[in-house]
Protein backbone atom coordinates (compact mmCIF):
# COMPACT_ATOMS: atom_id res chain seq x y z
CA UNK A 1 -34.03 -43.57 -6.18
CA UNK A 2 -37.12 -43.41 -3.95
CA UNK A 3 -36.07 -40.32 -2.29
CA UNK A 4 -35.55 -38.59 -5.46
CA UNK A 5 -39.05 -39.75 -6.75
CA UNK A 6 -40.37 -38.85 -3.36
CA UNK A 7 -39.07 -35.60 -3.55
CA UNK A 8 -39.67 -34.68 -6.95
CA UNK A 9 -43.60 -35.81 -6.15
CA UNK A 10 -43.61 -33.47 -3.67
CA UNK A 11 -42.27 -30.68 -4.92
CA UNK A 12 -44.96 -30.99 -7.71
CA UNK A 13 -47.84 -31.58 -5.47
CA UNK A 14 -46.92 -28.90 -3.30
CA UNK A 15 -46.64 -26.43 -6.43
CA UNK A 16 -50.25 -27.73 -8.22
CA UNK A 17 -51.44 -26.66 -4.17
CA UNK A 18 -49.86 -23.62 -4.25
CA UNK A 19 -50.40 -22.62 -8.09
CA UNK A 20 -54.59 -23.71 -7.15
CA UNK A 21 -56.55 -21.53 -9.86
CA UNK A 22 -54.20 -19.55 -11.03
CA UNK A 23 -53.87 -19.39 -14.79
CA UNK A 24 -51.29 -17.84 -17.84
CA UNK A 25 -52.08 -15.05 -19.46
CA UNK A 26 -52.46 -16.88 -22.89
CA UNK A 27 -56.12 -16.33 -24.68
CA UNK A 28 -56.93 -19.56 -23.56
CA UNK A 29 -56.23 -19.02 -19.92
CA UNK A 30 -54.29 -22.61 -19.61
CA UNK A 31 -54.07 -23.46 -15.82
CA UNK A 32 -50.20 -22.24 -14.36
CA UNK A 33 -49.56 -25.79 -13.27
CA UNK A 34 -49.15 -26.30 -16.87
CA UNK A 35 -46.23 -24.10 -17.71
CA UNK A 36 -44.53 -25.68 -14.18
CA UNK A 37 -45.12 -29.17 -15.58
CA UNK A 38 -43.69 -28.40 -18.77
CA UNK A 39 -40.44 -26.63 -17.25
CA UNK A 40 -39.81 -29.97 -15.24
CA UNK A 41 -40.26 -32.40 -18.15
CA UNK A 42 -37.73 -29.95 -19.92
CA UNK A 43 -35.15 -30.05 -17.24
CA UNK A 44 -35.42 -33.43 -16.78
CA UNK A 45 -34.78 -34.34 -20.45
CA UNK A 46 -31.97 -31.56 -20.93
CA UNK A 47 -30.23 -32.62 -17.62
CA UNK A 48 -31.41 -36.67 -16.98
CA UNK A 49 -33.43 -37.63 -14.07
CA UNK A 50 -30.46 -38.40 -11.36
CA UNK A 51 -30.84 -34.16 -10.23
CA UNK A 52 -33.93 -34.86 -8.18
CA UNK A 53 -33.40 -31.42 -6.64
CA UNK A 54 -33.14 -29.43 -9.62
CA UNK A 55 -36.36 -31.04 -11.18
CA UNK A 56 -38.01 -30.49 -7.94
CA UNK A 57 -36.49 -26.48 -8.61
CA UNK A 58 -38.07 -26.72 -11.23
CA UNK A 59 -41.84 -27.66 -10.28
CA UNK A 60 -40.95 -24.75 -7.39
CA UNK A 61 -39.54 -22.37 -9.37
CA UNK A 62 -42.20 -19.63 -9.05
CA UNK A 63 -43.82 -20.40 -5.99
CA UNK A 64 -42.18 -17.93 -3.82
CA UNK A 65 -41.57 -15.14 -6.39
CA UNK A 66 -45.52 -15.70 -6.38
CA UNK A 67 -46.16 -14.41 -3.09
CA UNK A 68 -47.11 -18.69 -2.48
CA UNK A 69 -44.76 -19.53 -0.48
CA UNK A 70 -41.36 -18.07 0.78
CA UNK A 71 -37.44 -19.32 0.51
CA UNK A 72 -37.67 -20.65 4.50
CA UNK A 73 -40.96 -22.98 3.67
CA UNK A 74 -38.75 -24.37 0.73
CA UNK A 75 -35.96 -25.19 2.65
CA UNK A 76 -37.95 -26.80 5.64
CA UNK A 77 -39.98 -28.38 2.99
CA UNK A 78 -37.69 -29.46 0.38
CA UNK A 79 -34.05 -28.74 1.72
CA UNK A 80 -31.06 -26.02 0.91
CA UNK A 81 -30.05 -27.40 -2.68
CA UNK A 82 -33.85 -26.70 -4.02
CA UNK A 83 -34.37 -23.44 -1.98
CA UNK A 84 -30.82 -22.04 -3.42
CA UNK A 85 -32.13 -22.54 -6.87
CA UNK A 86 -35.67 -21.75 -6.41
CA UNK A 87 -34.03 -18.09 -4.68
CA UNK A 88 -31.35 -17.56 -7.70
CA UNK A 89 -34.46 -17.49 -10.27
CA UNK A 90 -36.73 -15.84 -7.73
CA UNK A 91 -37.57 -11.87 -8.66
CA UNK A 92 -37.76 -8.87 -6.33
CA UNK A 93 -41.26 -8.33 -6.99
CA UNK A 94 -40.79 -4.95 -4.88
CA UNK A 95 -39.16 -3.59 -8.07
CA UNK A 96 -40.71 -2.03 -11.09
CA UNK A 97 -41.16 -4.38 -14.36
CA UNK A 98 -38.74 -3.10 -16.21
CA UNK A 99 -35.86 -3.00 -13.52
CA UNK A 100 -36.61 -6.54 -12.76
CA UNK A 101 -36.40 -7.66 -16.52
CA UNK A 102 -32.75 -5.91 -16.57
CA UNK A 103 -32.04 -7.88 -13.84
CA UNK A 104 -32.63 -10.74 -15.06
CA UNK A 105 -30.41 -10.10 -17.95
CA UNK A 106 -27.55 -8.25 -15.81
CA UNK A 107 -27.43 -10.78 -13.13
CA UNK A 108 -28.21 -14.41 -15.34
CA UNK A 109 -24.31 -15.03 -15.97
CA UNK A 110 -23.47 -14.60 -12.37
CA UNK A 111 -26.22 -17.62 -11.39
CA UNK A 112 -24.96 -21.16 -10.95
CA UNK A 113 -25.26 -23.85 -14.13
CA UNK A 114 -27.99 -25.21 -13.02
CA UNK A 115 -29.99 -22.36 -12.20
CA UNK A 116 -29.16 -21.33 -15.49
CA UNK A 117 -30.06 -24.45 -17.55
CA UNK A 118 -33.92 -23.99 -15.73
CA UNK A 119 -33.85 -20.31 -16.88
CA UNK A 120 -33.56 -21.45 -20.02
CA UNK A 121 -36.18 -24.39 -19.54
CA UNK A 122 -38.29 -21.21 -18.43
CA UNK A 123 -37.52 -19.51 -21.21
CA UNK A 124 -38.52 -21.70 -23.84
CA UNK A 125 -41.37 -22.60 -22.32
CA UNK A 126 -42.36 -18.73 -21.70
CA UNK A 127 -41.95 -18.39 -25.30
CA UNK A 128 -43.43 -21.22 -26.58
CA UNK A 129 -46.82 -20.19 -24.86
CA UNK A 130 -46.31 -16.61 -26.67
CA UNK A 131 -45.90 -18.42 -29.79
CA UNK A 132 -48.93 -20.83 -28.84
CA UNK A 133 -51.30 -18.99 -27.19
CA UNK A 134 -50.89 -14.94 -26.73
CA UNK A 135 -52.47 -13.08 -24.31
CA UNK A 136 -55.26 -11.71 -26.50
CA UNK A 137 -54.40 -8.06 -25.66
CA UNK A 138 -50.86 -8.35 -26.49
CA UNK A 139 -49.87 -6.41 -29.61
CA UNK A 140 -47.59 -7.58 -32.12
CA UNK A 141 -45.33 -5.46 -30.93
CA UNK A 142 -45.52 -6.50 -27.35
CA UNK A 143 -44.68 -10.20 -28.16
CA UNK A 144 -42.21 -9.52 -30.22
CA UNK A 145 -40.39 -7.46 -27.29
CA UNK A 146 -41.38 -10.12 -25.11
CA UNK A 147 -39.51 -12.62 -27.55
CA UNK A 148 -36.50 -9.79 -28.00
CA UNK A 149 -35.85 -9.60 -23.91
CA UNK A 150 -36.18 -13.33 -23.89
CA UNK A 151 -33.31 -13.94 -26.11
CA UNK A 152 -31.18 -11.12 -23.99
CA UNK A 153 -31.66 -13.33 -20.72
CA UNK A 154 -30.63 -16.29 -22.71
CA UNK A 155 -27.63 -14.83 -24.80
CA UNK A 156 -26.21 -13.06 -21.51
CA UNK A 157 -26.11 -16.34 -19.79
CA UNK A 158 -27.85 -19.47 -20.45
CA UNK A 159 -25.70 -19.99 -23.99
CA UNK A 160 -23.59 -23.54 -24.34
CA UNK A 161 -25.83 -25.57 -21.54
CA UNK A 162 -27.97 -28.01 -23.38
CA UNK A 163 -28.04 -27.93 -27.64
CA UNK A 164 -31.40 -29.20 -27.54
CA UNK A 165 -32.61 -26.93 -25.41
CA UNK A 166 -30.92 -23.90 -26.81
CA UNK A 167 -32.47 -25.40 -30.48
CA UNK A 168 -35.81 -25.26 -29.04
CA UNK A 169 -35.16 -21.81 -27.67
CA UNK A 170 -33.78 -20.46 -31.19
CA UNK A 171 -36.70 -22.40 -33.25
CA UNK A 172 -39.42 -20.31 -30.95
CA UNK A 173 -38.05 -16.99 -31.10
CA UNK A 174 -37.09 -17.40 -34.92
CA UNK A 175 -40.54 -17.97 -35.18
CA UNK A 176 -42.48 -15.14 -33.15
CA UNK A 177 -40.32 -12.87 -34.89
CA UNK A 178 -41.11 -14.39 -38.67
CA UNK A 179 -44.11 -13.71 -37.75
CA UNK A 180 -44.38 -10.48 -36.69
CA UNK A 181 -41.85 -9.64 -39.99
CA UNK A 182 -44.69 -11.19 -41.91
CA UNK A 183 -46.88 -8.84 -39.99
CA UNK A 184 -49.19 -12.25 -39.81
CA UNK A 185 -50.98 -12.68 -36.28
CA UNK A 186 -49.64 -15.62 -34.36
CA UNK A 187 -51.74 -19.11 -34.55
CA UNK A 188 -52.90 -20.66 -32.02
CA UNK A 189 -52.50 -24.65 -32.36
CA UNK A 190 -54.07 -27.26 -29.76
């Protein structure tokens, strides 16, 4: 048990190092570290605490996608099991937006389980800060197809892993897009 709390303290110490001053696009500008915290606690209450590695994943999961770190320091760092997940969620960032999005949804069935269960982690907690706290110069429109591609990555593979999870998902996008039916902006809430 030590080495998996060792590990998973890493992992998150290494990303809050990495992640230093960066921030989400949300009005508010919450710190990234923030959205990575969030994604663990979700993993680790969808899939218990006895996968060290893929809560660790999780704290990592956009580190090297980034430009932070790449898939070799995350092996040497934190072994094969975390860099294989941390590289199956990991973006070409060489490619155009909306090839990479495709991608995404093309390519999410073909991932392993687990990588899977923290895309959809990712996902609901992607949406949840749309929901929460939009980027003040996204329209409507643009969270609402923000929402809409969301629920594409997550129907075309990330389906029948966790209920909960997949509730939490559903709840969130059945709410960004009541609201934009309502034509009503979306509230913040802190």
């Amino acid at each position: 048990m030590n080495g998996a709390i060792s590990l998973i303290s890493r992992a998150a110490h290494f990303a809050a190092l990495r992640h230093t001053g960066q921030k989400k696009k949300g009005a508010s500008q919450p710190p990234y570290i923030n959205h990575l915290t969030e994604v663990a606690c979700l993993v680790a209450e969808a899939n218990g605490p006895d996968d060290a590695e893929l809560i660790a994943a999780a704290w990592l999961h956009d580190v090297v996608e980034d430009g932070h770190a790449s898939l070799a320091e995350i092996t040497d760092r934190f072994g094969e099991d975390v860099a294989t997940l941390v590289g199956e969620l990991t973006d070409d960032m060489s490619l155009p937006s909306d090839e990479r999005k495709q991608r995404q949804v093309d390519e999410i069935a073909r991932k392993s389980p687990r990588a899977r269960l923290l895309k959809l982690a990712d996902k609901v907690s992607n949406l949840g800060e749309i929901e929460r706290d939009p980027p003040e110069d996204w329209s409507e429109e643009k969270r609402r197809a923000y929402a809409d591609w969301g629920k594409k990555v997550v129907d075309a593979g990330c389906r029948n892993l966790n209920g909960e999870l997949e509730d939490r998902f559903n709840a969130t996008y059945a709410a960004i897009t009541r609201q934009s039916r309502e034509n009503r902006p979306i509230v913040t809430e802190r």
